[in-house]
N, C-alpha and C. Protein backbone atom coordinates (compact mmCIF):
# COMPACT_ATOMS: atom_id res chain seq x y z
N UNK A 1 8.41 6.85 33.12
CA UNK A 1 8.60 7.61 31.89
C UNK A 1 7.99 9.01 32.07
N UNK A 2 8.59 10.08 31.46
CA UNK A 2 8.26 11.41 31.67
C UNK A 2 7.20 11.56 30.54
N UNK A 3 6.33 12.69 30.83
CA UNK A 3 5.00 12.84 30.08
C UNK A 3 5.14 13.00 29.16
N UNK A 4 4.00 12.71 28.16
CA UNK A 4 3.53 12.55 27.01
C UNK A 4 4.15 13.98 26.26
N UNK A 5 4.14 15.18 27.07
CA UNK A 5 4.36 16.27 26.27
C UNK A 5 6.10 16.11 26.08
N UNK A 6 6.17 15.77 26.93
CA UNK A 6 7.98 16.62 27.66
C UNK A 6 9.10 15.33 26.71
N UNK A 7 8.17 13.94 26.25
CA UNK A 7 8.84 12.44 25.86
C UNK A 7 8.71 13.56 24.30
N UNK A 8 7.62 13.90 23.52
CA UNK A 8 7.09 14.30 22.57
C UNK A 8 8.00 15.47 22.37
N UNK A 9 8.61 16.15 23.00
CA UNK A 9 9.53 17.16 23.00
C UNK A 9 10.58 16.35 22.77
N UNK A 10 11.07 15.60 23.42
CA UNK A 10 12.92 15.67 23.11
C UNK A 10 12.58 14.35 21.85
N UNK A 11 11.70 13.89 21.18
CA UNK A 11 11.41 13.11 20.68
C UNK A 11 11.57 14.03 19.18
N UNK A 12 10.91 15.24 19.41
CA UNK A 12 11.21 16.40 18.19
C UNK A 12 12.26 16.82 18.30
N UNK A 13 12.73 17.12 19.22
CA UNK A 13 14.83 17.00 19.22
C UNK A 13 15.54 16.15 18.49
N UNK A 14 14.88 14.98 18.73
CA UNK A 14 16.19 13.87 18.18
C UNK A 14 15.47 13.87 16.34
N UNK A 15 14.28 14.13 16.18
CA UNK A 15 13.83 13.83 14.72
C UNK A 15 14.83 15.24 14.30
N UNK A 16 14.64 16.45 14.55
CA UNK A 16 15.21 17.34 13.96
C UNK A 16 17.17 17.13 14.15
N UNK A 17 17.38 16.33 14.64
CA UNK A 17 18.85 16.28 15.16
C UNK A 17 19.49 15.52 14.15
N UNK A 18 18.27 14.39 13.65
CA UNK A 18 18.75 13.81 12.63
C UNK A 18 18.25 13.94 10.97
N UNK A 19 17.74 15.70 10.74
CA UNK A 19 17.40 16.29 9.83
C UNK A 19 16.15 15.71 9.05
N UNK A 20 15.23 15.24 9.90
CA UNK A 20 13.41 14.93 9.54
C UNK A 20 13.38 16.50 9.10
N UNK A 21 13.69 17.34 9.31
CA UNK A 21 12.97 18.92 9.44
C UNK A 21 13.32 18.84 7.80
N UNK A 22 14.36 18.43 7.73
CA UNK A 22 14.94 18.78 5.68
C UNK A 22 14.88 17.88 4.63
N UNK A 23 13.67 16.81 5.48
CA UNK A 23 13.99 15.74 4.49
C UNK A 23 12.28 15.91 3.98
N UNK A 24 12.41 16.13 1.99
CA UNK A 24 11.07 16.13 1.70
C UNK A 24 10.38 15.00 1.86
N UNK A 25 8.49 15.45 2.11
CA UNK A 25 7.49 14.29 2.22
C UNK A 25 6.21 14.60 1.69
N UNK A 26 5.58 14.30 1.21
CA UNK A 26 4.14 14.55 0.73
C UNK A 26 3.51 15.51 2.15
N UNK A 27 3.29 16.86 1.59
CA UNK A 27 2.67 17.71 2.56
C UNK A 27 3.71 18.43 3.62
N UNK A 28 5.08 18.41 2.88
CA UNK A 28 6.24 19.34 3.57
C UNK A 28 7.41 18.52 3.85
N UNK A 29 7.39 18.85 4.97
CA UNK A 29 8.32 17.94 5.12
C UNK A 29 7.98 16.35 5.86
N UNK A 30 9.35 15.73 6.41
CA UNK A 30 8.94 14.65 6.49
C UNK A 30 8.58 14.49 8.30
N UNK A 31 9.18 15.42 9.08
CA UNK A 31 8.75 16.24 10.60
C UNK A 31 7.45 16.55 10.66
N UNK A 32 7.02 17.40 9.72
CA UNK A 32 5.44 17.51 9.91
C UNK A 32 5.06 16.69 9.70
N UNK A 33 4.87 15.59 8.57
CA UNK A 33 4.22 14.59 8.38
C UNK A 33 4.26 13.90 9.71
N UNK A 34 5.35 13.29 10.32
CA UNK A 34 5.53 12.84 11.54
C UNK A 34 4.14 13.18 12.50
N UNK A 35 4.66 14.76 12.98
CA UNK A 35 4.03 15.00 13.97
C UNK A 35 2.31 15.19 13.57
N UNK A 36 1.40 15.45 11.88
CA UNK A 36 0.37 15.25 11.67
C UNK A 36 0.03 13.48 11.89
N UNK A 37 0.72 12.77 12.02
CA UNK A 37 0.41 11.50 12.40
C UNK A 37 0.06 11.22 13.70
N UNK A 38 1.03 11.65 14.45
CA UNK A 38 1.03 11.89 15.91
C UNK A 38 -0.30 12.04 16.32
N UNK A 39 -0.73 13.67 15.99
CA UNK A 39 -1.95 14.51 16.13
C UNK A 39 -3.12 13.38 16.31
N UNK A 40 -3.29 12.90 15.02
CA UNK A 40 -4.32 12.29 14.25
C UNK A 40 -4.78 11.05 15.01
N UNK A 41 -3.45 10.22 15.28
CA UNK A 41 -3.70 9.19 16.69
C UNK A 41 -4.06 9.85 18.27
N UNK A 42 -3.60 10.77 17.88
CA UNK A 42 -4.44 11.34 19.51
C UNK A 42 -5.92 12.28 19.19
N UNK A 43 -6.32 12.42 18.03
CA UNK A 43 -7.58 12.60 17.76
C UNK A 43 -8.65 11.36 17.88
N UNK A 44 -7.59 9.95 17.55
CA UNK A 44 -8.22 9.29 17.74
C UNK A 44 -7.99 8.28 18.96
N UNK A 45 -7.81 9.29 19.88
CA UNK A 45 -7.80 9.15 21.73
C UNK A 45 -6.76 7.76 22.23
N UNK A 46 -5.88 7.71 20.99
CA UNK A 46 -4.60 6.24 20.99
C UNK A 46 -4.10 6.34 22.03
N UNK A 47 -3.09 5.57 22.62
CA UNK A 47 -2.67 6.30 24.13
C UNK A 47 -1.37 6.42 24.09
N UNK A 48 -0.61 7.01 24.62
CA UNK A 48 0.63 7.82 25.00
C UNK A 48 1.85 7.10 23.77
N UNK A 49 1.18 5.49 24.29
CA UNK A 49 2.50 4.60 23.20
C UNK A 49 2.63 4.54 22.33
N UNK A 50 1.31 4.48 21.73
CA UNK A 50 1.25 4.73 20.08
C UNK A 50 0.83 5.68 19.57
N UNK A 51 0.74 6.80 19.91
CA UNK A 51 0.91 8.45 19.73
C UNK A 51 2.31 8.48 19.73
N UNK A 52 3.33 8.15 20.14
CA UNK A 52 4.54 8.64 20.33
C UNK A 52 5.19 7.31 19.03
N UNK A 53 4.66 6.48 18.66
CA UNK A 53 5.15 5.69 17.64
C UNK A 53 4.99 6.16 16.50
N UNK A 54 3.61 6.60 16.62
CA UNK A 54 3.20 7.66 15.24
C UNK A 54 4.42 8.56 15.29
N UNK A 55 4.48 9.62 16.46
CA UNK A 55 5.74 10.57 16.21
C UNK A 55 6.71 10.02 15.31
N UNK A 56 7.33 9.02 15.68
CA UNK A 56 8.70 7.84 15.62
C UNK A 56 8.46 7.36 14.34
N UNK A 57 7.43 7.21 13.67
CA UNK A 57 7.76 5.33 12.88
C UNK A 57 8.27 5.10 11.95
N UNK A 58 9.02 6.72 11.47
CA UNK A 58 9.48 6.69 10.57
C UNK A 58 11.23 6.26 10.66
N UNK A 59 11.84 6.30 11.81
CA UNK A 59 13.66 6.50 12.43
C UNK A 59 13.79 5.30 11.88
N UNK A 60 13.34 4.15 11.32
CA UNK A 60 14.43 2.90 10.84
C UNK A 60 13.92 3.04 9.08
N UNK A 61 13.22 3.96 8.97
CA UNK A 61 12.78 3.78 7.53
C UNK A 61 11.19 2.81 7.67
N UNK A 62 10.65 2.94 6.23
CA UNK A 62 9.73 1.95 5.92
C UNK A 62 9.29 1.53 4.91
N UNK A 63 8.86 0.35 4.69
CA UNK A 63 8.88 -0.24 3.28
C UNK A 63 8.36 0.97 2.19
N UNK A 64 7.59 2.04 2.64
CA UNK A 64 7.12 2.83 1.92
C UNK A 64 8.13 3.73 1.63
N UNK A 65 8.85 4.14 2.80
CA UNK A 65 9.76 5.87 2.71
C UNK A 65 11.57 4.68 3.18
N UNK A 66 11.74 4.43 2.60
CA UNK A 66 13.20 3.92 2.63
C UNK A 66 14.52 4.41 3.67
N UNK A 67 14.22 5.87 3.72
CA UNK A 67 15.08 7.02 4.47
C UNK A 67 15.19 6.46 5.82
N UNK A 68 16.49 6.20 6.55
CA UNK A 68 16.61 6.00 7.64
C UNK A 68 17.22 6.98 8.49
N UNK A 69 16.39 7.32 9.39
CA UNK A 69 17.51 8.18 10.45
C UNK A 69 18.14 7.71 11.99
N UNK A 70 17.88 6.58 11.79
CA UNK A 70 18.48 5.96 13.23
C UNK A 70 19.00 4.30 12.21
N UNK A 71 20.24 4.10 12.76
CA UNK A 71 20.11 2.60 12.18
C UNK A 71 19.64 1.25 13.15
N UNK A 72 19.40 0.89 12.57
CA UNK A 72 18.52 -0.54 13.99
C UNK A 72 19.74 -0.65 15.24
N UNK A 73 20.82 -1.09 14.76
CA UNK A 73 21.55 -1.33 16.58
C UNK A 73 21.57 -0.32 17.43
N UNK A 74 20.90 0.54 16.86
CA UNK A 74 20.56 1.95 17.94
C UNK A 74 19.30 2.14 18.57
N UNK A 75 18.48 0.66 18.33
CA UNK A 75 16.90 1.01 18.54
C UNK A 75 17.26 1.04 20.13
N UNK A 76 17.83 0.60 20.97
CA UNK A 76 18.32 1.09 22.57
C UNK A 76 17.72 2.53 22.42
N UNK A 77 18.39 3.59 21.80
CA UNK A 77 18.28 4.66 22.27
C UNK A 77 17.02 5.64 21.56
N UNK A 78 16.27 4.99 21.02
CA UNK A 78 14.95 5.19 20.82
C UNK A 78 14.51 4.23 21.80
N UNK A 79 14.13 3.77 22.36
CA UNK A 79 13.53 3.36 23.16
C UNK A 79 13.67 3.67 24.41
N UNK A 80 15.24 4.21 24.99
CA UNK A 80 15.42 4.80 25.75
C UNK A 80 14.73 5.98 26.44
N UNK A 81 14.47 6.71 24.99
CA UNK A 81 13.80 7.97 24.97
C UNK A 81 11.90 8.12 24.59
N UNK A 82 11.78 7.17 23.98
CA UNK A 82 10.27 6.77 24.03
C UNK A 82 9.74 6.04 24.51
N UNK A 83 10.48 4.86 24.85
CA UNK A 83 10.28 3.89 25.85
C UNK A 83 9.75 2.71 25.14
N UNK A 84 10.10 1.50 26.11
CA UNK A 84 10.23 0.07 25.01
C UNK A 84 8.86 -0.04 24.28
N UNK A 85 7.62 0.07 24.86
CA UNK A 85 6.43 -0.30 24.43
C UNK A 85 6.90 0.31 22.89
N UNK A 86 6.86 1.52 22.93
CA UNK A 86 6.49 2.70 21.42
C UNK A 86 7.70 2.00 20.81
N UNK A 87 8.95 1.95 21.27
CA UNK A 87 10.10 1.36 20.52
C UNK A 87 9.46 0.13 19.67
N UNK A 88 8.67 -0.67 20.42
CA UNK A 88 8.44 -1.94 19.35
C UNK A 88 7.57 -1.69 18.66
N UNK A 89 6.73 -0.62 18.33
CA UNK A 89 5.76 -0.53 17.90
C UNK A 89 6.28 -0.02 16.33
N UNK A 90 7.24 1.23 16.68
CA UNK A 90 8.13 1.36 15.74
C UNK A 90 8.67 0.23 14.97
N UNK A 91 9.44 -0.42 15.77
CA UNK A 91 10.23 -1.54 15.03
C UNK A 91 8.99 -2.07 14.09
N UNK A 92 8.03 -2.87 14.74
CA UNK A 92 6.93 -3.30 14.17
C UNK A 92 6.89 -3.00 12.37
N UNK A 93 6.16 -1.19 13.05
CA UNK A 93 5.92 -0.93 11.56
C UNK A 93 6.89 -0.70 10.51
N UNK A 94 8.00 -0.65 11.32
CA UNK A 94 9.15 0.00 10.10
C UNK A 94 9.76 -1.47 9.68
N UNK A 95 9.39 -2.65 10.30
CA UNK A 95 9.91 -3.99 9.67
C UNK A 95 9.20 -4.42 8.51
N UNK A 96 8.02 -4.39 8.41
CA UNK A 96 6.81 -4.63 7.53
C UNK A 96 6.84 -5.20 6.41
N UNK A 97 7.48 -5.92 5.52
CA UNK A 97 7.15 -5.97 3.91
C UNK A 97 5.77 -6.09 3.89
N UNK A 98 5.62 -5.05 3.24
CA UNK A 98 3.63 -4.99 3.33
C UNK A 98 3.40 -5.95 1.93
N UNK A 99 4.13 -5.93 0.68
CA UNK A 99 3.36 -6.84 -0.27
C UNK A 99 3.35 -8.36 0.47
N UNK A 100 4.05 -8.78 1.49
CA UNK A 100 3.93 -10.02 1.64
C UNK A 100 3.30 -10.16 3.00
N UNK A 101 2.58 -9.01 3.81
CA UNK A 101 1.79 -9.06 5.07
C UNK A 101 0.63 -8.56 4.80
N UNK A 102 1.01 -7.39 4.24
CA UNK A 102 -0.66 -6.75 3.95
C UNK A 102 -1.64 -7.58 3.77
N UNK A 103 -2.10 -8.47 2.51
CA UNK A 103 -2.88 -9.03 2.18
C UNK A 103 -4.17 -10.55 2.85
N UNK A 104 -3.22 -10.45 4.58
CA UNK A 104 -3.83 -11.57 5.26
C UNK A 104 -3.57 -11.08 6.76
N UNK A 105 -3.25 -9.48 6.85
CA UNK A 105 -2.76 -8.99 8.39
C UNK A 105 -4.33 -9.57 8.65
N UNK A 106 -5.46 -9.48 8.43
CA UNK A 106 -7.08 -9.47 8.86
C UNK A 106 -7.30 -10.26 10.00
N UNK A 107 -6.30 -11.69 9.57
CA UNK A 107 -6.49 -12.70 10.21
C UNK A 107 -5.32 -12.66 11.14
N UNK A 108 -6.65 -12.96 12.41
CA UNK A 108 -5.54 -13.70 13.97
C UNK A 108 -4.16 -14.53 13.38
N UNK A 109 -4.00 -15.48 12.81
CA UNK A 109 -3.01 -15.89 12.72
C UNK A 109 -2.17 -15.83 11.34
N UNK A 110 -2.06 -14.91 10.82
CA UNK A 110 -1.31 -14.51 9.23
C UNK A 110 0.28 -14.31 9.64
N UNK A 111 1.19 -14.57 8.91
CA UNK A 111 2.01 -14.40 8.95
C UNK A 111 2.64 -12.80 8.75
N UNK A 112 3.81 -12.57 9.99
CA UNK A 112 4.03 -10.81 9.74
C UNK A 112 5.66 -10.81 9.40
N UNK A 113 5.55 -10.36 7.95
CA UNK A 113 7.08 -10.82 7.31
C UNK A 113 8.20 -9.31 8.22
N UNK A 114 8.54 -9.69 8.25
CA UNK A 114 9.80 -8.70 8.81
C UNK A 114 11.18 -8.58 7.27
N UNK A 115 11.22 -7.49 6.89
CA UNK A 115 12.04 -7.17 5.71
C UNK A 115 13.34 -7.02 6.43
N UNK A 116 13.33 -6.54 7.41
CA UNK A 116 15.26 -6.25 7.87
C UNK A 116 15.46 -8.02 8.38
N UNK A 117 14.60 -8.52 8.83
CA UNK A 117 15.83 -9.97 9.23
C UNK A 117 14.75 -11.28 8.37
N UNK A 118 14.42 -10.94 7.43
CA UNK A 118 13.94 -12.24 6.74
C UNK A 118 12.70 -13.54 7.42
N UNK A 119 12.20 -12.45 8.43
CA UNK A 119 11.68 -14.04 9.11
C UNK A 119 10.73 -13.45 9.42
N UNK A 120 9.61 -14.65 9.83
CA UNK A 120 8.10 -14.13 9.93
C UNK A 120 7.50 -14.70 11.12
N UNK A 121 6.64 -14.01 11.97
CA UNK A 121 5.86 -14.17 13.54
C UNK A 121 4.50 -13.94 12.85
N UNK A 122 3.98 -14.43 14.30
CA UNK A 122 2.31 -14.17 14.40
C UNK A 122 2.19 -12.68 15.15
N UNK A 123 2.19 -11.88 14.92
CA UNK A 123 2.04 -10.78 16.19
C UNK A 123 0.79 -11.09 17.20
N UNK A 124 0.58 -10.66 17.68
CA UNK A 124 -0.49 -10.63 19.12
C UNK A 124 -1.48 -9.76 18.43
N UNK A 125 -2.59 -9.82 19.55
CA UNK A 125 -4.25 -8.90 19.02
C UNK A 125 -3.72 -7.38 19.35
N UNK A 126 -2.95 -7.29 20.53
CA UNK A 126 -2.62 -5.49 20.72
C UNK A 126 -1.55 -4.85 19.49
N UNK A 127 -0.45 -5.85 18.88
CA UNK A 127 0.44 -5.96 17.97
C UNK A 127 -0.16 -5.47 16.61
N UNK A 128 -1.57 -6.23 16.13
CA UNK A 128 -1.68 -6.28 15.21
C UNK A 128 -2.78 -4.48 15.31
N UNK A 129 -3.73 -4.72 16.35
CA UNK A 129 -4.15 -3.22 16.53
C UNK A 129 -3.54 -1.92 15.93
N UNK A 130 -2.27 -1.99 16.99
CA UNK A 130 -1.39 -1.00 16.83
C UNK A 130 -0.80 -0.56 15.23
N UNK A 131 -0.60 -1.79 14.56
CA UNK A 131 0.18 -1.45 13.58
C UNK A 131 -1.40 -1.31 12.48
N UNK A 132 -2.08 -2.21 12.39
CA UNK A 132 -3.43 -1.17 11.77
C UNK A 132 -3.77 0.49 11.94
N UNK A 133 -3.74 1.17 13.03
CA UNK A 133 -3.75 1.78 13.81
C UNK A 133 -2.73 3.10 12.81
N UNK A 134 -1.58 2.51 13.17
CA UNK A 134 -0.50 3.36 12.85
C UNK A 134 -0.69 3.63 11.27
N UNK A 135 -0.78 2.49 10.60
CA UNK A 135 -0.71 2.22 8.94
C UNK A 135 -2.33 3.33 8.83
N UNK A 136 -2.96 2.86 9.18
CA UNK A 136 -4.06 3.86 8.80
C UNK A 136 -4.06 5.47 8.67
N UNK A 137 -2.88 6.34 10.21
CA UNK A 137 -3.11 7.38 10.49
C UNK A 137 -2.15 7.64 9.41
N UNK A 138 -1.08 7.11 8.88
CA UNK A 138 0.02 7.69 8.46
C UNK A 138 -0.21 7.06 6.76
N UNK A 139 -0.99 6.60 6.35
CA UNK A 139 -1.66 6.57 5.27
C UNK A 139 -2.90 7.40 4.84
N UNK A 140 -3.55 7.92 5.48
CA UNK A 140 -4.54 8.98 5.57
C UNK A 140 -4.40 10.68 5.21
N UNK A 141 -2.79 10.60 6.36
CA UNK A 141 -2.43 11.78 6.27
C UNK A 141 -1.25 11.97 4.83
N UNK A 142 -1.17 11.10 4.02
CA UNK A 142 -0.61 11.37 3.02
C UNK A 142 -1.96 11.49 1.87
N UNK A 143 -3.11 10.80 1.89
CA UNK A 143 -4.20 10.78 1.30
C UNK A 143 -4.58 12.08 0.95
N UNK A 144 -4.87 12.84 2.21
CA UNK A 144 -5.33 14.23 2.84
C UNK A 144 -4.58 15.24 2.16
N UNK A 145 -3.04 15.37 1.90
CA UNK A 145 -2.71 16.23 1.58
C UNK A 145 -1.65 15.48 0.23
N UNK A 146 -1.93 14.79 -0.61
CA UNK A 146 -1.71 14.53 -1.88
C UNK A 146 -3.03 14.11 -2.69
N UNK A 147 -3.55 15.01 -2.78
CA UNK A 147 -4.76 14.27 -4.32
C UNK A 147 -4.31 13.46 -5.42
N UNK A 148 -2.75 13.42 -5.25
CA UNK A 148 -2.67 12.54 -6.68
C UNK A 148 -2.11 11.24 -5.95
N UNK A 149 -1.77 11.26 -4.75
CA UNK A 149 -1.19 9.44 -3.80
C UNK A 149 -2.74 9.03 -3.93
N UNK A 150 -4.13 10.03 -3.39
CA UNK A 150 -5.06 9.24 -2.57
C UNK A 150 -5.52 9.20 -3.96
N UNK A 151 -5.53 9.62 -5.29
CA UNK A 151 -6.37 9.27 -6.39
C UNK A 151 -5.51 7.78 -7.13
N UNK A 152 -4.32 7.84 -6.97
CA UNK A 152 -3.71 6.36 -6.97
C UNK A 152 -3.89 5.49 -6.35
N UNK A 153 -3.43 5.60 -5.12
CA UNK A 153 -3.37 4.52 -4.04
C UNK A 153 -4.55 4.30 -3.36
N UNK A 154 -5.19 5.41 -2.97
CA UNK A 154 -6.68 5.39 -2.77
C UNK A 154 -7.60 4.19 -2.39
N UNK A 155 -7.48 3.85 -3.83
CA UNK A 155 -9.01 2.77 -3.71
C UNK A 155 -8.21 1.31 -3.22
N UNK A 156 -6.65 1.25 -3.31
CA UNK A 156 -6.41 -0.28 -2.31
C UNK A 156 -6.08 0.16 -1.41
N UNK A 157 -5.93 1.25 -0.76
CA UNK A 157 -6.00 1.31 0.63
C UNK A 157 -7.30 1.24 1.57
N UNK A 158 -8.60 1.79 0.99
CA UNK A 158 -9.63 1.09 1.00
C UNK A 158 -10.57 -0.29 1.06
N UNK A 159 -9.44 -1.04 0.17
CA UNK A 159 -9.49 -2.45 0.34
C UNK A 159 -9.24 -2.71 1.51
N UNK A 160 -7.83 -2.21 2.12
CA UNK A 160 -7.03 -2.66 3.06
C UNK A 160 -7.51 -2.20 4.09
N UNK A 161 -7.88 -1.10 4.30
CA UNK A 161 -8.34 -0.99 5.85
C UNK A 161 -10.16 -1.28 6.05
N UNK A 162 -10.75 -1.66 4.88
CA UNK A 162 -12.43 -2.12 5.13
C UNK A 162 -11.85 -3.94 5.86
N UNK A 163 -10.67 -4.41 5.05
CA UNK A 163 -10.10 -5.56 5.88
C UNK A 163 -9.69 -5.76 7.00
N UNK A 164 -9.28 -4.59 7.25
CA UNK A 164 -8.05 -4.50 8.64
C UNK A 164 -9.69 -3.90 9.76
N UNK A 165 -10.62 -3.17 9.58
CA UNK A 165 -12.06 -2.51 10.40
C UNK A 165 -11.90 -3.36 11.53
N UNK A 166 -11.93 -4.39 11.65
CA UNK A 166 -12.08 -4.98 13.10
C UNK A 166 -11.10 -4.61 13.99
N UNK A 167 -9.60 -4.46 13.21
CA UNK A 167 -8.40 -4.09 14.41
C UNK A 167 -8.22 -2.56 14.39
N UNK A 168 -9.76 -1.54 13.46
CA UNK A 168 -8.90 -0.10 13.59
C UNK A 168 -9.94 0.16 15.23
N UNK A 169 -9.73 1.13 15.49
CA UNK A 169 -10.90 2.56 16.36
C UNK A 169 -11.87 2.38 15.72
N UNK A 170 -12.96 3.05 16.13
CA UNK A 170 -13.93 3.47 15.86
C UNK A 170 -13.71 4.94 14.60
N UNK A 171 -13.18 6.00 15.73
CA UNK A 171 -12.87 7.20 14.58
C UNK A 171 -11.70 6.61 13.36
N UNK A 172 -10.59 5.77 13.47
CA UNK A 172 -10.03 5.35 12.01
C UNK A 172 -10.63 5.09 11.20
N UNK A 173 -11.44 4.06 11.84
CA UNK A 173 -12.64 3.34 10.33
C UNK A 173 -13.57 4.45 10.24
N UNK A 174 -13.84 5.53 10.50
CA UNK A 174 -14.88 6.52 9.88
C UNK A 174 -13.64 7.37 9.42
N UNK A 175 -12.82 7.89 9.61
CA UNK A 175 -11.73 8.58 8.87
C UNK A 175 -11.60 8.08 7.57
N UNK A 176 -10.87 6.64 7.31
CA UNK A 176 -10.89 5.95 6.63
C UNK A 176 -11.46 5.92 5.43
N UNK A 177 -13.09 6.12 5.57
CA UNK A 177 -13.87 5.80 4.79
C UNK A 177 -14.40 7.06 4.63
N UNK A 178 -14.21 8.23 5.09
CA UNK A 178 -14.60 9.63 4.94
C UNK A 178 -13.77 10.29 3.84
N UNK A 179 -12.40 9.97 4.39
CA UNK A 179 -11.05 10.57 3.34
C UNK A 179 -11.16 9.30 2.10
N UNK A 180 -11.39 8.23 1.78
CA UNK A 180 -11.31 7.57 0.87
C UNK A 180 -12.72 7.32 0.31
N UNK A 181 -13.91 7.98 0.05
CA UNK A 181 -14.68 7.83 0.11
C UNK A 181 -14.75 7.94 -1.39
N UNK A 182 -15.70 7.42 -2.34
CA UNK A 182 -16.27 7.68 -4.06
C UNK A 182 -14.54 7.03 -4.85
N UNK A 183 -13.51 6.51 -4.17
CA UNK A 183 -12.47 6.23 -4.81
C UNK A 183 -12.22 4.72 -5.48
N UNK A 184 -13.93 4.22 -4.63
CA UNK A 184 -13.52 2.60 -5.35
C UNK A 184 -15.06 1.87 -4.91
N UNK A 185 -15.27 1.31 -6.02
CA UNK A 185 -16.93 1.20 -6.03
C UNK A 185 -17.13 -0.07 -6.23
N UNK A 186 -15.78 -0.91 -6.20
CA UNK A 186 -15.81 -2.55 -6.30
C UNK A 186 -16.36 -2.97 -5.14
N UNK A 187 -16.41 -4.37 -5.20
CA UNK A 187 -16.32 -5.18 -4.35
C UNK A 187 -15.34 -4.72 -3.21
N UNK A 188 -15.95 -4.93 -1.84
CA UNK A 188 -15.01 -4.54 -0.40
C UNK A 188 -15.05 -3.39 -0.17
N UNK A 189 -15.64 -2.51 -1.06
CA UNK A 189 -15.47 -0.79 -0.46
C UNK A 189 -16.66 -1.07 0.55
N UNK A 190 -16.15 0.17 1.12
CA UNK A 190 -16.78 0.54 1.80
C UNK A 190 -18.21 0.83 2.20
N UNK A 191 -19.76 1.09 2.83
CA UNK A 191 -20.71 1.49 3.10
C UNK A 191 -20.94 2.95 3.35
């Protein structure tokens, strides 16, 4: 696979090819948002695959942002171009029904509902990493630049990633709890 920069390049080709550049998102568009995700996992030293999923995780849609710009029998050619690892990582997160995964991802063996084909797996310890991982950077960076998502959503995303701490980084779980910080003073917040 060709480098991290040069994959990350034609990777912003194909997002702008399929009009990420014009589609609105909390904090511009929905391209920047992309690529501030990207960033943010390589701030937090992620490696090549899931830096480039961050780029991606948005091309099948997600339970959150609905908008699709690739349809699934095309995940070949995302993966082609990012390569299979990041391809599933994508798939991963963009399968998600989070009201019916979120609430028990914590645990080794919880069930991970998949919304496009109805059926549910155990993911693996690198599986479940990754998609903590991802859900964190690309929940953060909507936090960061909407005061009125992170003064809503805020304090259960807080819930959710003081749950998820064992499968984030080191720098996520201090991100985490830096950007969501004074938003929820229940039970499970944070230290």
């Amino acid at each position: 696979m060709p480098d991290l920069t040069t994959t990350t390049d034609r990777a912003v080709a194909l997002l702008r090819e399929f009009g990420a550049e014009g589609i609105a998102h909390p904090g511009g568009t929905l391209l920047a948002h992309l690529r501030r995700v990207q960033a943010r996992l390589a701030t937090w030293q992620a490696r090549p695959a899931l830096q480039l999923a961050g780029l991606c995780h948005a091309f099948y849609g997600t339970d959150g942002f609905p908008t699709a710009l690739l349809p699934l029998d095309r995940r070949h050619d995302l993966a082609g171009l990012i390569g299979a690892e990041a391809e599933a990582i994508v798939y991963l997160y963009a399968s998600c029904d989070r009201k019916a995964t979120h609430p028990a991802l914590h645990r080794a063996d919880a069930d991970f509902h998949d919304r496009f084909t109805g059926r549910t797996r155990v993911p693996g310890p690198q599986s479940r990493r990754d998609f903590a991982e991802l859900s964190a950077a690309n929940e953060l960076d909507i936090a960061v630049v909407d005061p009125a998502f992170r003064d809503t959503w805020g304090p259960g995303l807080l819930v959710l990633f003081t749950r998820l701490r064992d499968l984030l980084s080191a720098d996520a779980w201090l991100e985490c709890r830096t950007a969501l910080a004074g938003l929820d003073s229940g039970p499970g917040a944070a230290n």
